[in-house]
PDB file of N, CA and C in Angstrom:
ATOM      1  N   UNK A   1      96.525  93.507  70.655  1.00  0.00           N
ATOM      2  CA  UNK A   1      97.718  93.471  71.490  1.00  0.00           C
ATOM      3  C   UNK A   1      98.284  94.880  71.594  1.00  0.00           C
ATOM      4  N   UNK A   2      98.663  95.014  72.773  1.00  0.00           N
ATOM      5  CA  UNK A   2      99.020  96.857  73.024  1.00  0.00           C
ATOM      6  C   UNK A   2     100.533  96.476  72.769  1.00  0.00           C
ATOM      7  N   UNK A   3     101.155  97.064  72.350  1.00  0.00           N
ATOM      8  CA  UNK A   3     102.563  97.956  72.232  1.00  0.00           C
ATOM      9  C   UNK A   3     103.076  98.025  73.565  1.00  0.00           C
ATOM     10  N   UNK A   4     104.069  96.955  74.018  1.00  0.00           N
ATOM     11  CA  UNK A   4     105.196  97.224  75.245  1.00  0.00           C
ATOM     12  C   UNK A   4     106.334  97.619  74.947  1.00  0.00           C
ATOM     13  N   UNK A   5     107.196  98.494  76.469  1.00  0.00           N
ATOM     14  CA  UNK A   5     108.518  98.482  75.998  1.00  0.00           C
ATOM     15  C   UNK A   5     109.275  97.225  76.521  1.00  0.00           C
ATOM     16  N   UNK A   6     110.539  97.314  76.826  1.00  0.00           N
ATOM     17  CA  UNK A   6     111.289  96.119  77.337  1.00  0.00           C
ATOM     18  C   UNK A   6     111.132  96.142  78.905  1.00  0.00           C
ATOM     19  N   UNK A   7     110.484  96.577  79.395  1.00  0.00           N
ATOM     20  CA  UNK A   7     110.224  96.223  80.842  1.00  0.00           C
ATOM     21  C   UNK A   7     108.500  95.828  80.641  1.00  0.00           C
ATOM     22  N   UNK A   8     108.075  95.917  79.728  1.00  0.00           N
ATOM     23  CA  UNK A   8     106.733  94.910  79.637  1.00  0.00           C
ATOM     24  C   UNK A   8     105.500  96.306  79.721  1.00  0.00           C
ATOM     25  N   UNK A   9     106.044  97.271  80.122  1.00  0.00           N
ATOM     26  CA  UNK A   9     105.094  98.399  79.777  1.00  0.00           C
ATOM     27  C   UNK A   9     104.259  98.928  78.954  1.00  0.00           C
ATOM     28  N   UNK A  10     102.816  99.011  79.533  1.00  0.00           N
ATOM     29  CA  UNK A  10     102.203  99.191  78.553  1.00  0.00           C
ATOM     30  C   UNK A  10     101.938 101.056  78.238  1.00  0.00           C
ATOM     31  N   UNK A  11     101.721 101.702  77.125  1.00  0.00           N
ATOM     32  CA  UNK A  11     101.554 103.001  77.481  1.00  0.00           C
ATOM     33  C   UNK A  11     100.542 103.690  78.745  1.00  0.00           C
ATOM     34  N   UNK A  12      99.706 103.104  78.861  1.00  0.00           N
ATOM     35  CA  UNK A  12      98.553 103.639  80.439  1.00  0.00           C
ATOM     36  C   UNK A  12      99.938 103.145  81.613  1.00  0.00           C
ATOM     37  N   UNK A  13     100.463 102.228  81.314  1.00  0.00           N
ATOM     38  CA  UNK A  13     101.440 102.260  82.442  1.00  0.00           C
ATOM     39  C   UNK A  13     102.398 103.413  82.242  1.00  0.00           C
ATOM     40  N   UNK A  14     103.206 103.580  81.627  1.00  0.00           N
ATOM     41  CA  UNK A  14     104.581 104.603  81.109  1.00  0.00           C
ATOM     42  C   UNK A  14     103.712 105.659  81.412  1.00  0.00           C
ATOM     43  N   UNK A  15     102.893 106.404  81.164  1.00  0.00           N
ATOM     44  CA  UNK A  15     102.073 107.548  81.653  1.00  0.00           C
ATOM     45  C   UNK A  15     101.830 107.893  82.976  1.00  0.00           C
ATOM     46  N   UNK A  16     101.031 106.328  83.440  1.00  0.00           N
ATOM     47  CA  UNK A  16     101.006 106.486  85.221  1.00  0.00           C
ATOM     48  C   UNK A  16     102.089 107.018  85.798  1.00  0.00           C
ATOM     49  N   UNK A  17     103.255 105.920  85.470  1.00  0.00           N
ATOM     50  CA  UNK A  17     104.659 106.549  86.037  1.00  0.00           C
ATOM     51  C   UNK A  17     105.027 107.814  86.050  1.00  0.00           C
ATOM     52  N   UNK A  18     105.014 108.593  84.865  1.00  0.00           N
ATOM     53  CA  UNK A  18     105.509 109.775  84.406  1.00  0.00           C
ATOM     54  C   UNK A  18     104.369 110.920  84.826  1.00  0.00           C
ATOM     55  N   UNK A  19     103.461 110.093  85.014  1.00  0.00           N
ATOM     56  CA  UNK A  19     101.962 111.389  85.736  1.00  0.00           C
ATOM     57  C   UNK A  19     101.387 112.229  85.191  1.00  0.00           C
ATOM     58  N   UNK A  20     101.328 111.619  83.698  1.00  0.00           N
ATOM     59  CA  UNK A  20     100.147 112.240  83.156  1.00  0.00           C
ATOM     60  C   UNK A  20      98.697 111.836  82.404  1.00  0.00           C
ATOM     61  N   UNK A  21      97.876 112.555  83.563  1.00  0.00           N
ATOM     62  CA  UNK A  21      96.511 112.300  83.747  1.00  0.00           C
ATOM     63  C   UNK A  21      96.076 112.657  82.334  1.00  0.00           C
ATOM     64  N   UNK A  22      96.075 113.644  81.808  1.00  0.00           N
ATOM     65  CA  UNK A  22      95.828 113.493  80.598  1.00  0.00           C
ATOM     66  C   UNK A  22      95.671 112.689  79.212  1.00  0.00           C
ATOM     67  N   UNK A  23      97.282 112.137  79.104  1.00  0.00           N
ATOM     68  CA  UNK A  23      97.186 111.095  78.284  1.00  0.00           C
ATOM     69  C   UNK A  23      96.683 110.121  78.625  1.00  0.00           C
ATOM     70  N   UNK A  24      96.803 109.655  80.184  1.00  0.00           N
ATOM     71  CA  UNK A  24      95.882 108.611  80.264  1.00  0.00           C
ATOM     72  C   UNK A  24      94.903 108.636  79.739  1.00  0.00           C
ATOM     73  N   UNK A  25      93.866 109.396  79.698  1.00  0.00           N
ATOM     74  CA  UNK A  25      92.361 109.779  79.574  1.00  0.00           C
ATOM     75  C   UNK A  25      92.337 109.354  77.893  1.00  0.00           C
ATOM     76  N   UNK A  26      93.080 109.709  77.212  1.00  0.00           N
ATOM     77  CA  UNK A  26      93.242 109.485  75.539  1.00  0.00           C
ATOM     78  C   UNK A  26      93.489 107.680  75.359  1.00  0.00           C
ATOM     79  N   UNK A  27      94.282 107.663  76.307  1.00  0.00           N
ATOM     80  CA  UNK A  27      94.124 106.134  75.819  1.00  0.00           C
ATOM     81  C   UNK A  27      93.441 105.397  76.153  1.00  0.00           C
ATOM     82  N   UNK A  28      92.684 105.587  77.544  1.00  0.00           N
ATOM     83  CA  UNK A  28      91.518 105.017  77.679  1.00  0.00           C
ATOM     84  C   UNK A  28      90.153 105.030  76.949  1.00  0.00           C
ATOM     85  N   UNK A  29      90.153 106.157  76.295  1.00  0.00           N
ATOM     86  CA  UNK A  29      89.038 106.795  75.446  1.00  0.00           C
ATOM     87  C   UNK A  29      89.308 106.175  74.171  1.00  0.00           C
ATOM     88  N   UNK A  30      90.384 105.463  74.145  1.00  0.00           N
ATOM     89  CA  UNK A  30      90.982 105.107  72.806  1.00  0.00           C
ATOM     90  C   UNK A  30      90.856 103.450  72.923  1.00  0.00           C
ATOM     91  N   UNK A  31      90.547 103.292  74.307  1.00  0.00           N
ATOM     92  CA  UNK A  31      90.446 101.371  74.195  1.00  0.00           C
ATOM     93  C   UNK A  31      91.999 100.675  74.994  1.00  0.00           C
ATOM     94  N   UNK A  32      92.546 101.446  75.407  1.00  0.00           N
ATOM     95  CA  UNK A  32      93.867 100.763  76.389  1.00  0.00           C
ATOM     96  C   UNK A  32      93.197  99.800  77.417  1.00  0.00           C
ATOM     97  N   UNK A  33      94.026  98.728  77.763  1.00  0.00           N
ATOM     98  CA  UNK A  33      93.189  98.152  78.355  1.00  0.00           C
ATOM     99  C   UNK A  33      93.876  98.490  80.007  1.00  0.00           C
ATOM    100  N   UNK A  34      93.050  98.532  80.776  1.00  0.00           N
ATOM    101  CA  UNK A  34      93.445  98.814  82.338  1.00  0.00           C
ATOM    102  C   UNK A  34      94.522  97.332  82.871  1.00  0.00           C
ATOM    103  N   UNK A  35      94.264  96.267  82.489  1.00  0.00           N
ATOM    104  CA  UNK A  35      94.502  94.876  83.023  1.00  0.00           C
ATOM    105  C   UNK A  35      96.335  94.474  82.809  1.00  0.00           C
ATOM    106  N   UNK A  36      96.698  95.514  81.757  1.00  0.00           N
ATOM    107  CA  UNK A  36      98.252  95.134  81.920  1.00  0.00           C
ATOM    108  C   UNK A  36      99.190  95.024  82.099  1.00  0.00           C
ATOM    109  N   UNK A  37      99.834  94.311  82.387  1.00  0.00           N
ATOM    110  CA  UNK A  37     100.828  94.129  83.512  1.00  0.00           C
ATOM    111  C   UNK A  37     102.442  93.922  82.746  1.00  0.00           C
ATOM    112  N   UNK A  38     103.202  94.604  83.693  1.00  0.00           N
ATOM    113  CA  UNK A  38     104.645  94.781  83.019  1.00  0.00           C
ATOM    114  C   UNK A  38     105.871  93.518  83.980  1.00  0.00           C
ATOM    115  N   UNK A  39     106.761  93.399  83.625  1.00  0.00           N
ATOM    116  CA  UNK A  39     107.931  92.177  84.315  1.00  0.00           C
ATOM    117  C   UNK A  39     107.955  92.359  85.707  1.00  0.00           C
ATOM    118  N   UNK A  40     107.330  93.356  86.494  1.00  0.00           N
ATOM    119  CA  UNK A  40     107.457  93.312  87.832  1.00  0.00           C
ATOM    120  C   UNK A  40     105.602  93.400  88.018  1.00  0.00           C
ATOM    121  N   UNK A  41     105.254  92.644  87.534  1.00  0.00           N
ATOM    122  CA  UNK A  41     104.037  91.758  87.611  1.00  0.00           C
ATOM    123  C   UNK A  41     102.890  93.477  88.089  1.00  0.00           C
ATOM    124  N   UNK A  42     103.183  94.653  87.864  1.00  0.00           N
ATOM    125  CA  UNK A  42     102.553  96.051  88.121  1.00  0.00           C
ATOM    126  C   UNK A  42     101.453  95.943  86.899  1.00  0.00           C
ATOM    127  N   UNK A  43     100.252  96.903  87.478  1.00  0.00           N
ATOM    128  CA  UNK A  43      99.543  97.632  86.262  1.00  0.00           C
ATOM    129  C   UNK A  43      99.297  98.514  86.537  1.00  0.00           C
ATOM    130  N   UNK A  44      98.673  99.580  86.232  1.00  0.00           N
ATOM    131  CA  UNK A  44      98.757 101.209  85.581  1.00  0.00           C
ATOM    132  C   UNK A  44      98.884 101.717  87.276  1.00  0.00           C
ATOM    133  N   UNK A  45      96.697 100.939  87.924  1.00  0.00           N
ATOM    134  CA  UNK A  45      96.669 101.474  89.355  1.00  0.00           C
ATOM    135  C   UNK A  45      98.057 101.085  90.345  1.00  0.00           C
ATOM    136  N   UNK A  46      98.399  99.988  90.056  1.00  0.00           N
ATOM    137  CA  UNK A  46      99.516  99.563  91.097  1.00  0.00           C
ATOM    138  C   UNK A  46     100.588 100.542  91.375  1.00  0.00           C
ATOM    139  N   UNK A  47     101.235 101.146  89.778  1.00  0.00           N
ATOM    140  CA  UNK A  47     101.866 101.847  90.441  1.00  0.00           C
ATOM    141  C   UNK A  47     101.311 103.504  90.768  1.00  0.00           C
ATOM    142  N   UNK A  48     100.053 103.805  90.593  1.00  0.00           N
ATOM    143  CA  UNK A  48      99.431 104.668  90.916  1.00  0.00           C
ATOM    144  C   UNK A  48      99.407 104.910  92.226  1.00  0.00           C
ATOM    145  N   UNK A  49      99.024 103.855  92.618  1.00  0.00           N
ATOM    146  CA  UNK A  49      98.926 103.889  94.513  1.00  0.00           C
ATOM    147  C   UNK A  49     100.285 103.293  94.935  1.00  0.00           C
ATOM    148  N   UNK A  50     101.613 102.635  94.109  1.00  0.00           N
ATOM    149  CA  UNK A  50     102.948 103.006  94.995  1.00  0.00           C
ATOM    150  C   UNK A  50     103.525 104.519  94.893  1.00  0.00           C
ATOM    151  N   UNK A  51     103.025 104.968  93.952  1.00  0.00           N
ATOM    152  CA  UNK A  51     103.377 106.334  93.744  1.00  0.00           C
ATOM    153  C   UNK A  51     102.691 107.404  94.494  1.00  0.00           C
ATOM    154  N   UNK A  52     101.392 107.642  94.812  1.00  0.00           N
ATOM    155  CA  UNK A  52     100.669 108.236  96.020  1.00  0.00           C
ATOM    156  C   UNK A  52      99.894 109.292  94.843  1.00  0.00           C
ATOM    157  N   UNK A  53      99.870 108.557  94.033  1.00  0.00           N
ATOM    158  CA  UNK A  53      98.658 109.388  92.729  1.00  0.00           C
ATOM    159  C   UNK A  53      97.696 109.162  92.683  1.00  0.00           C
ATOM    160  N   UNK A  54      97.461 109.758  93.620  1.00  0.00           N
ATOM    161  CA  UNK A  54      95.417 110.047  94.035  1.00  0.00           C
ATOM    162  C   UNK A  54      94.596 110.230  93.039  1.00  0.00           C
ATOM    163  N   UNK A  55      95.304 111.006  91.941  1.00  0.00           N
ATOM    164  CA  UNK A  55      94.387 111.414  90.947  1.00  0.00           C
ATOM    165  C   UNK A  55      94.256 110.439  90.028  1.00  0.00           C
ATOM    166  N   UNK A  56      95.314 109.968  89.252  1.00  0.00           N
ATOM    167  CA  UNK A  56      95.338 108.970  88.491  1.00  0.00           C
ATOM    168  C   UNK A  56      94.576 107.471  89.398  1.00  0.00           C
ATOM    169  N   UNK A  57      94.391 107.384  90.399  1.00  0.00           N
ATOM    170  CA  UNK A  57      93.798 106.136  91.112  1.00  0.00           C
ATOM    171  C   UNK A  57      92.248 106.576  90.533  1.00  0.00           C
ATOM    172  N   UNK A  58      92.039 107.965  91.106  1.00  0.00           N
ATOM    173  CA  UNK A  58      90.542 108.563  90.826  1.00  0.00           C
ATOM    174  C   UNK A  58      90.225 108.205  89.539  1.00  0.00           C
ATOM    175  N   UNK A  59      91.053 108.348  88.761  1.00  0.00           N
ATOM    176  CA  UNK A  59      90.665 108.484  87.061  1.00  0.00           C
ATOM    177  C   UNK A  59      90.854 106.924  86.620  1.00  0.00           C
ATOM    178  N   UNK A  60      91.722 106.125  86.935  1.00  0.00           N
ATOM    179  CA  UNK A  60      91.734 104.647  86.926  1.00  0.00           C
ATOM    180  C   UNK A  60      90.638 103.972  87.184  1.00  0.00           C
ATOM    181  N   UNK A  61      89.975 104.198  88.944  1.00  0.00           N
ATOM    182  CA  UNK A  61      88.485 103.850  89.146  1.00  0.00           C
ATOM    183  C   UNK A  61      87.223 103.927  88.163  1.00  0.00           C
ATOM    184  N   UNK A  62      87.014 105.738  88.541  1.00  0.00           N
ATOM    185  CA  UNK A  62      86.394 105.889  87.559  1.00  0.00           C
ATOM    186  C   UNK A  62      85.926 105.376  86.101  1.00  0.00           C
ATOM    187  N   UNK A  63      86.963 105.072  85.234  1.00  0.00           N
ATOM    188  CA  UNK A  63      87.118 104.366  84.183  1.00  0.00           C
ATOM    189  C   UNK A  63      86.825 102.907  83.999  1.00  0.00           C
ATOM    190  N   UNK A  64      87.498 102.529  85.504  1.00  0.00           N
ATOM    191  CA  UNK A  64      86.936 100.921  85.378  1.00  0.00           C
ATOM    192  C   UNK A  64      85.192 100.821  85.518  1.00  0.00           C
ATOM    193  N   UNK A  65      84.791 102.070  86.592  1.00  0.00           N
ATOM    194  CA  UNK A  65      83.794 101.734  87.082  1.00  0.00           C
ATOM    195  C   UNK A  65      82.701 102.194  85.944  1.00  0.00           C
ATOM    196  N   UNK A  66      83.136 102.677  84.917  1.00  0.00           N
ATOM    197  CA  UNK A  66      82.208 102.791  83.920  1.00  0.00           C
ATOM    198  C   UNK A  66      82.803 102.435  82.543  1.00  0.00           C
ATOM    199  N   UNK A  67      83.077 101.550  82.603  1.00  0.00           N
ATOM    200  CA  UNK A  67      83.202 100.232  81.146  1.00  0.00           C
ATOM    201  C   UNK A  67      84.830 100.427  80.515  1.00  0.00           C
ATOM    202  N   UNK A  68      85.845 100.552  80.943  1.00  0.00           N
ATOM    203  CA  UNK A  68      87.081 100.964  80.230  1.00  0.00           C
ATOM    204  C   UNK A  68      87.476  99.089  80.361  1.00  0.00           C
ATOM    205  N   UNK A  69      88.254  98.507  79.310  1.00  0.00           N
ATOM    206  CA  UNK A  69      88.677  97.422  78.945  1.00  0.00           C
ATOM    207  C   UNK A  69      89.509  97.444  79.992  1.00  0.00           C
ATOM    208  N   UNK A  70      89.525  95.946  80.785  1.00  0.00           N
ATOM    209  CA  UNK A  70      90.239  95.425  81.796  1.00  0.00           C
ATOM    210  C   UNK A  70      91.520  94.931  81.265  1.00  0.00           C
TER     211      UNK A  70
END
């Protein structure tokens, strides 16, 4: 079970938001899972692409598309 805050956030989410590609990369490398979703029913890509973060979408894909936990 990952660690939320009170809006249901998971850290790959709180990162997306805040836009950094970096830490993402650590927690994915670390086993975060891509699949979770916070009280406004969002996950990491969702708000990646309401946010217009091309890169983090790139690095989201990527990750799914080669074995990162859903």
């Amino acid at each position: 079970t990952e660690v939320r805050d009170k809006f249901g956030r998971t850290p790959l989410i709180v990162a997306t938001i805040y836009g950094h590609p970096e830490v993402i990369q650590v927690l994915l490398v670390g086993g975060a899972s891509m699949g979770g979703k916070d009280v406004n029913n969002m996950t990491a890509y969702s708000y990646a692409r309401v946010l217009d973060r091309t890169d983090i979408m790139q690095l989201l894909r990527y990750a799914r598309h080669h074995g990162a936990r859903r």
